[in-house]
PDB file of N, CA and C in Angstrom:
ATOM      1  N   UNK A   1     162.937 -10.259  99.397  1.00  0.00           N
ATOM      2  CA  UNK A   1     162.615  -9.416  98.263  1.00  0.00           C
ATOM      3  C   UNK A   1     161.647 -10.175  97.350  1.00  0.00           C
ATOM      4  N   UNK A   2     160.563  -9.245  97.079  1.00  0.00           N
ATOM      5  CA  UNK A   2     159.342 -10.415  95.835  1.00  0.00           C
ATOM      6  C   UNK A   2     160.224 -10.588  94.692  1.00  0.00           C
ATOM      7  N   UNK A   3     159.877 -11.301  94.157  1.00  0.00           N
ATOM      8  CA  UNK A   3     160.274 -11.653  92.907  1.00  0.00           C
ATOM      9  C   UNK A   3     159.355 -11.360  91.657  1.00  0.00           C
ATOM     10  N   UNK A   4     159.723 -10.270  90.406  1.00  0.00           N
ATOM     11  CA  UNK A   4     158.825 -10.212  89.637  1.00  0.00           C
ATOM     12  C   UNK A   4     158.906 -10.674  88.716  1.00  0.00           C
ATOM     13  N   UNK A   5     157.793 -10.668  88.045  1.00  0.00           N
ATOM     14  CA  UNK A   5     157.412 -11.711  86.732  1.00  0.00           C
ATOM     15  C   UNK A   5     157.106 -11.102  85.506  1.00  0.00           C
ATOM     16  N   UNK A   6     157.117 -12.001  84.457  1.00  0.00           N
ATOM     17  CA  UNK A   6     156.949 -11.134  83.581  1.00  0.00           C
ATOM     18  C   UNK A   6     155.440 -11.067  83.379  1.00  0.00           C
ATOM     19  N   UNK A   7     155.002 -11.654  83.684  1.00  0.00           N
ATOM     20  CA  UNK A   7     153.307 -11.301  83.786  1.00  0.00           C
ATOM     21  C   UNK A   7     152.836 -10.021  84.476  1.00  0.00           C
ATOM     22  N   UNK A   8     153.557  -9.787  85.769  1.00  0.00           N
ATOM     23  CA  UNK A   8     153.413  -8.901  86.610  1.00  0.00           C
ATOM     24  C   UNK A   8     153.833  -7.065  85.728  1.00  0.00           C
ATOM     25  N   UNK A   9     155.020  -7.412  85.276  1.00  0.00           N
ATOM     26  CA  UNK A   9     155.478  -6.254  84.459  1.00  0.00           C
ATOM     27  C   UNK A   9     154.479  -6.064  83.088  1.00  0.00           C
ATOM     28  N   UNK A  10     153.987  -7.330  82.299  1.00  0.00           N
ATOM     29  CA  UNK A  10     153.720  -6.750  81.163  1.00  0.00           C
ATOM     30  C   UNK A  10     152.171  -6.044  80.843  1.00  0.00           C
ATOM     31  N   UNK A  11     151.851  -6.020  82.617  1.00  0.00           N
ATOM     32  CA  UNK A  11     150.558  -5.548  82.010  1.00  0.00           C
ATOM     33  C   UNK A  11     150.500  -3.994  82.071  1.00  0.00           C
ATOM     34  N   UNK A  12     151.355  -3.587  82.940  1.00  0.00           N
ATOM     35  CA  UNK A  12     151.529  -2.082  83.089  1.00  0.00           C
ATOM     36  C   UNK A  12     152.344  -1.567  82.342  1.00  0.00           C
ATOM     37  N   UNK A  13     153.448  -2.761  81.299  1.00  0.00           N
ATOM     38  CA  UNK A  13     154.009  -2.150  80.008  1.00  0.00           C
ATOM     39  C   UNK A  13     152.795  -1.764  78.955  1.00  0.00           C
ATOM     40  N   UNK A  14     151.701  -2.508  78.671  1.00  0.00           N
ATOM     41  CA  UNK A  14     151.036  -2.677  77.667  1.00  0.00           C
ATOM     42  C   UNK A  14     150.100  -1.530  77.614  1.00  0.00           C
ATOM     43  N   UNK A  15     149.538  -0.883  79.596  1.00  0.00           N
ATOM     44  CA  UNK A  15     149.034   0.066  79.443  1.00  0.00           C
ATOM     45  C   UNK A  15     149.453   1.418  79.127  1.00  0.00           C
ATOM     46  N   UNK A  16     151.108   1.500  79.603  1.00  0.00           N
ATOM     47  CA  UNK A  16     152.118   2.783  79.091  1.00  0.00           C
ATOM     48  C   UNK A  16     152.143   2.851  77.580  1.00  0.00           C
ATOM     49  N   UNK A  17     152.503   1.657  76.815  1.00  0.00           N
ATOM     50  CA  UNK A  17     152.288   1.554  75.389  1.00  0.00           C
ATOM     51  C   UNK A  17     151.231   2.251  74.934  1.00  0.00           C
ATOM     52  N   UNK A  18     149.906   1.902  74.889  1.00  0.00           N
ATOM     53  CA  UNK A  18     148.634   2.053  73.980  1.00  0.00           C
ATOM     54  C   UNK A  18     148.684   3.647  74.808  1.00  0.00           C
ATOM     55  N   UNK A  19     149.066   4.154  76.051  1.00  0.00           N
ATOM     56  CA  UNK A  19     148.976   5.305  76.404  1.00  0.00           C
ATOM     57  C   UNK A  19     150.318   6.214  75.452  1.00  0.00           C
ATOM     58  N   UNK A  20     151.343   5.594  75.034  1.00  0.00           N
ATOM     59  CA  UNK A  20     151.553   6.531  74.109  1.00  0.00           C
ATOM     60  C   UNK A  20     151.896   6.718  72.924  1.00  0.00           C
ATOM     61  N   UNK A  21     151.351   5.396  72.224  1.00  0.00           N
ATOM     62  CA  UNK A  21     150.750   5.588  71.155  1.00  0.00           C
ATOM     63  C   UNK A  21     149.694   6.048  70.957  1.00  0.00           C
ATOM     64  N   UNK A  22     148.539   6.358  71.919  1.00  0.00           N
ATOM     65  CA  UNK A  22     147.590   7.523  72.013  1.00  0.00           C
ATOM     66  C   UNK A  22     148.167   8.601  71.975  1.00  0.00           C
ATOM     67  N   UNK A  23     148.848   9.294  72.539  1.00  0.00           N
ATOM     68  CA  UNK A  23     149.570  10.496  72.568  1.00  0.00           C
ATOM     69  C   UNK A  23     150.113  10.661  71.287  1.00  0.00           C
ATOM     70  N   UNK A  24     151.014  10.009  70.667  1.00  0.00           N
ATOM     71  CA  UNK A  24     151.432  10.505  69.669  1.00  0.00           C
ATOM     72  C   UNK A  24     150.780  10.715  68.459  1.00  0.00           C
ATOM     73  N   UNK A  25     149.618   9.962  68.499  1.00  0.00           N
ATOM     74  CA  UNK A  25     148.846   9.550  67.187  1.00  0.00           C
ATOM     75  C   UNK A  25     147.918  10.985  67.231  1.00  0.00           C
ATOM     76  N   UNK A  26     147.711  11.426  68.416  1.00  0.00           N
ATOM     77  CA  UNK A  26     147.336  13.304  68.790  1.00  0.00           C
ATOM     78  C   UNK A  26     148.084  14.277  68.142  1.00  0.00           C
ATOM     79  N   UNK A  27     149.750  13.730  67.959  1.00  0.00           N
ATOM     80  CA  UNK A  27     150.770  14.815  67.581  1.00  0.00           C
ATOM     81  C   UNK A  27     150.611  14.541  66.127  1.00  0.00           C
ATOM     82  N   UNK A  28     150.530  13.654  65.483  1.00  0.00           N
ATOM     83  CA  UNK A  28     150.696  13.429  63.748  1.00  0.00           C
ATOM     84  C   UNK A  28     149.663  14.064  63.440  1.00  0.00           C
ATOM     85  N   UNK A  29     150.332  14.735  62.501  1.00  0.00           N
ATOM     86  CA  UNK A  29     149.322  15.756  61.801  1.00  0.00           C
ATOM     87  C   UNK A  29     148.472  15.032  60.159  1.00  0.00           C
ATOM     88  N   UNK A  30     147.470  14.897  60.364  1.00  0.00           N
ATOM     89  CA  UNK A  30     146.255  14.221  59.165  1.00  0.00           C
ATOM     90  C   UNK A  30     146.780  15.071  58.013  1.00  0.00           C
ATOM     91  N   UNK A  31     146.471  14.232  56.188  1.00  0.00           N
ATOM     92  CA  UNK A  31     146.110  15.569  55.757  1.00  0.00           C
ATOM     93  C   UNK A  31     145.413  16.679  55.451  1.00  0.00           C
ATOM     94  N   UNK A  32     144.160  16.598  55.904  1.00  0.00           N
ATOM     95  CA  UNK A  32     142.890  17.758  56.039  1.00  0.00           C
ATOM     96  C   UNK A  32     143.762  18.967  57.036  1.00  0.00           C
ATOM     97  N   UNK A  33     144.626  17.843  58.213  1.00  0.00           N
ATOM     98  CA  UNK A  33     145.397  18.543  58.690  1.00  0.00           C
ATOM     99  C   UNK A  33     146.360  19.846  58.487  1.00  0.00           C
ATOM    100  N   UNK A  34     147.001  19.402  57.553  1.00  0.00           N
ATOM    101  CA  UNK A  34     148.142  19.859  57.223  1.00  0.00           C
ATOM    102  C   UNK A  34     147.563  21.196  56.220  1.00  0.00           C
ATOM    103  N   UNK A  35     146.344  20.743  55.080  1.00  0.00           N
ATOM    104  CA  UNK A  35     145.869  22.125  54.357  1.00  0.00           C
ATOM    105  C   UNK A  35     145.494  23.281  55.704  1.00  0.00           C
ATOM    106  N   UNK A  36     145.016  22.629  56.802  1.00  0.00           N
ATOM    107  CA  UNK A  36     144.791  23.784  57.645  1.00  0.00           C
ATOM    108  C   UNK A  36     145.622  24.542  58.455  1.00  0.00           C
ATOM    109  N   UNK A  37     146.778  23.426  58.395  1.00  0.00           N
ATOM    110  CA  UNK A  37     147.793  24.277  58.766  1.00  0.00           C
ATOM    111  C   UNK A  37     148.750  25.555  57.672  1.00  0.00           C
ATOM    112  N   UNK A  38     148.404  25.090  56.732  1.00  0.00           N
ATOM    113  CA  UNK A  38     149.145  25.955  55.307  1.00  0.00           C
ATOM    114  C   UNK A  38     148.168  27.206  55.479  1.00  0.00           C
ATOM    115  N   UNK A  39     147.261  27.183  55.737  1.00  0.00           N
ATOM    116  CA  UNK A  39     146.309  28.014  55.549  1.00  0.00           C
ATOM    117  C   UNK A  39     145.961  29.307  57.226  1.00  0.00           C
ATOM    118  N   UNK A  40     146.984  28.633  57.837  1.00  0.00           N
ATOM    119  CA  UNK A  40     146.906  29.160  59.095  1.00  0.00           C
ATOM    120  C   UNK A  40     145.586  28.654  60.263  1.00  0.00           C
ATOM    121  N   UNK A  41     145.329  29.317  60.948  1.00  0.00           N
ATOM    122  CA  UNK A  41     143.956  29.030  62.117  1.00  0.00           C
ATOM    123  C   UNK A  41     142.521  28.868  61.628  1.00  0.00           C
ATOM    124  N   UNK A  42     142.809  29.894  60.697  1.00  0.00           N
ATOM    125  CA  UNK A  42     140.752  30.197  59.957  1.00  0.00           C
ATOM    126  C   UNK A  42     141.060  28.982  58.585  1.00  0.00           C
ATOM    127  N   UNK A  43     140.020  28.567  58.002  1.00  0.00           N
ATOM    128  CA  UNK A  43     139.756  27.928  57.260  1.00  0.00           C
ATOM    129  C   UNK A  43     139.304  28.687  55.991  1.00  0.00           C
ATOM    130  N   UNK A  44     139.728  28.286  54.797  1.00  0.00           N
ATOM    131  CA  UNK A  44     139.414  29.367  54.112  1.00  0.00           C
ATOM    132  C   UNK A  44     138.082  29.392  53.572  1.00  0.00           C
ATOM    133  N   UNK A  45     137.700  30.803  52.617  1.00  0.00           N
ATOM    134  CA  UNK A  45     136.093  30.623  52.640  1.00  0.00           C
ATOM    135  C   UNK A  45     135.675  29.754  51.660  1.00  0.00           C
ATOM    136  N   UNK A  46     134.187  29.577  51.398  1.00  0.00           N
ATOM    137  CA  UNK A  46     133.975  29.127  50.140  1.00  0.00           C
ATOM    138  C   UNK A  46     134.068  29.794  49.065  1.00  0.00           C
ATOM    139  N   UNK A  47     134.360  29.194  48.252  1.00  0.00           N
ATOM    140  CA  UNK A  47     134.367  29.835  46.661  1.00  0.00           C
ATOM    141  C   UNK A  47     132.787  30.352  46.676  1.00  0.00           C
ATOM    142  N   UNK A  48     132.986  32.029  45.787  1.00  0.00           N
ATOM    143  CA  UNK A  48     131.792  32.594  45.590  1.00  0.00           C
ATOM    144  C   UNK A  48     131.052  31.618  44.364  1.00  0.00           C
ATOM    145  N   UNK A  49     129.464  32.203  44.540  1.00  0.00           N
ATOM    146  CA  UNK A  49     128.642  31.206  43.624  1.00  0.00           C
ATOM    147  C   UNK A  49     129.317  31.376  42.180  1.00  0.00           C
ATOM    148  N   UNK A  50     128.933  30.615  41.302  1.00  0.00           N
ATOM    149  CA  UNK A  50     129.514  31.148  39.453  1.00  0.00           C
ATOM    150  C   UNK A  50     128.227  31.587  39.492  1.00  0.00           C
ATOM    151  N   UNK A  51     128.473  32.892  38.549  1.00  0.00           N
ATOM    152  CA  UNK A  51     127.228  34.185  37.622  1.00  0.00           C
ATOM    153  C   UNK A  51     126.646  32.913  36.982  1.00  0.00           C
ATOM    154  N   UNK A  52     125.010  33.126  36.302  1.00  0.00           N
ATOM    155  CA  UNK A  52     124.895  32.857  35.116  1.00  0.00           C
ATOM    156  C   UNK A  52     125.647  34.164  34.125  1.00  0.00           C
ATOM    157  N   UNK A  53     125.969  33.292  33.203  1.00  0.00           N
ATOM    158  CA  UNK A  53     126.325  35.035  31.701  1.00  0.00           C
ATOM    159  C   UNK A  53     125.353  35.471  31.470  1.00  0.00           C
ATOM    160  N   UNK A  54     125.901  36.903  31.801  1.00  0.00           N
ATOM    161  CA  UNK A  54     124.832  38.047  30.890  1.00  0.00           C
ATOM    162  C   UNK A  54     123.349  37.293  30.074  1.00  0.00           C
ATOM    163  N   UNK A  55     122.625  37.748  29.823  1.00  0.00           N
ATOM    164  CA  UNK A  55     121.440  37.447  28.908  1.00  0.00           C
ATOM    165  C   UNK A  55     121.605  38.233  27.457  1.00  0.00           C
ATOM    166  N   UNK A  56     121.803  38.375  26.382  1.00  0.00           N
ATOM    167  CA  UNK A  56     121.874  39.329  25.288  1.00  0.00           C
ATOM    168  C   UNK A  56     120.253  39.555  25.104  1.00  0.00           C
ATOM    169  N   UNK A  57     119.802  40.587  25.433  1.00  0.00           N
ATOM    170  CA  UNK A  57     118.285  41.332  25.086  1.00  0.00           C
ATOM    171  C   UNK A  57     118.878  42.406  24.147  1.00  0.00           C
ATOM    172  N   UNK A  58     117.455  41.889  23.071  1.00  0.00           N
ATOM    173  CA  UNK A  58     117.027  42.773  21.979  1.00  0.00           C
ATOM    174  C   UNK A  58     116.638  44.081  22.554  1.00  0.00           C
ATOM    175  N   UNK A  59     116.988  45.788  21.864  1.00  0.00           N
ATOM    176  CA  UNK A  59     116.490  46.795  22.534  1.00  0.00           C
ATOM    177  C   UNK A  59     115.162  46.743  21.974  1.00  0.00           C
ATOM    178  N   UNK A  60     114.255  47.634  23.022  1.00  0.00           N
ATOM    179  CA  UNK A  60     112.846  47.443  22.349  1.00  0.00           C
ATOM    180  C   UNK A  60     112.917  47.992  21.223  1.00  0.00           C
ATOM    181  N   UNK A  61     111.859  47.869  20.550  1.00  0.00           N
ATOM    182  CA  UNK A  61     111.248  48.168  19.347  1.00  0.00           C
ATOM    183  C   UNK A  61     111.280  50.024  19.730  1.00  0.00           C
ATOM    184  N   UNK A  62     111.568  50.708  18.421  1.00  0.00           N
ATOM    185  CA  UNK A  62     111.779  51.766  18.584  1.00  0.00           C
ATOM    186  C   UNK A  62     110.055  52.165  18.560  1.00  0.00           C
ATOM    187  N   UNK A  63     109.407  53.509  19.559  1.00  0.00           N
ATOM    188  CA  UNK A  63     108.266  53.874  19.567  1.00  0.00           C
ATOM    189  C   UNK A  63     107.730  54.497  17.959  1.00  0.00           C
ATOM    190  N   UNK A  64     106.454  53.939  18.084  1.00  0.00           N
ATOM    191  CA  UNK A  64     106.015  54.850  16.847  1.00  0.00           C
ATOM    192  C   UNK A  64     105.231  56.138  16.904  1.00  0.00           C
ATOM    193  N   UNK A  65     105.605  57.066  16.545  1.00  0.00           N
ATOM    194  CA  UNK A  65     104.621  58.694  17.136  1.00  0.00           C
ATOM    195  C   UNK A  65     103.965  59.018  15.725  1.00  0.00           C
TER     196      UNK A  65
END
């Protein structure tokens, strides 16, 4: 029977590791994440532009006949 080592084992531990701590680090949700999840699938829109206010205009000058 071979005899194994720990050299022999730890390199195919180290690649299962970083393989699922890849995986999980896929499942944690960011927080940019998480507003998109509150918000469902679509992203919401942008805020409409702001108006300038009204202008206050003088009425014309009344006609002279």
């Amino acid at each position: 029977m071979a005899r194994t080592t720990l050299s022999s084992i730890f390199v195919p531990f180290l690649i299962l590791l970083v393989i699922a701590i890849t995986f999980f680090a896929e499942l944690t949700p960011v927080s940019a994440d998480l507003k998109m999840r509150k918000l469902g699938s679509h992203p919401s829109p942008p805020p409409p532009p702001l108006r300038a206010p009204p202008r206050h205009t003088r009425p014309p000058p009344p006609a002279i006949s």
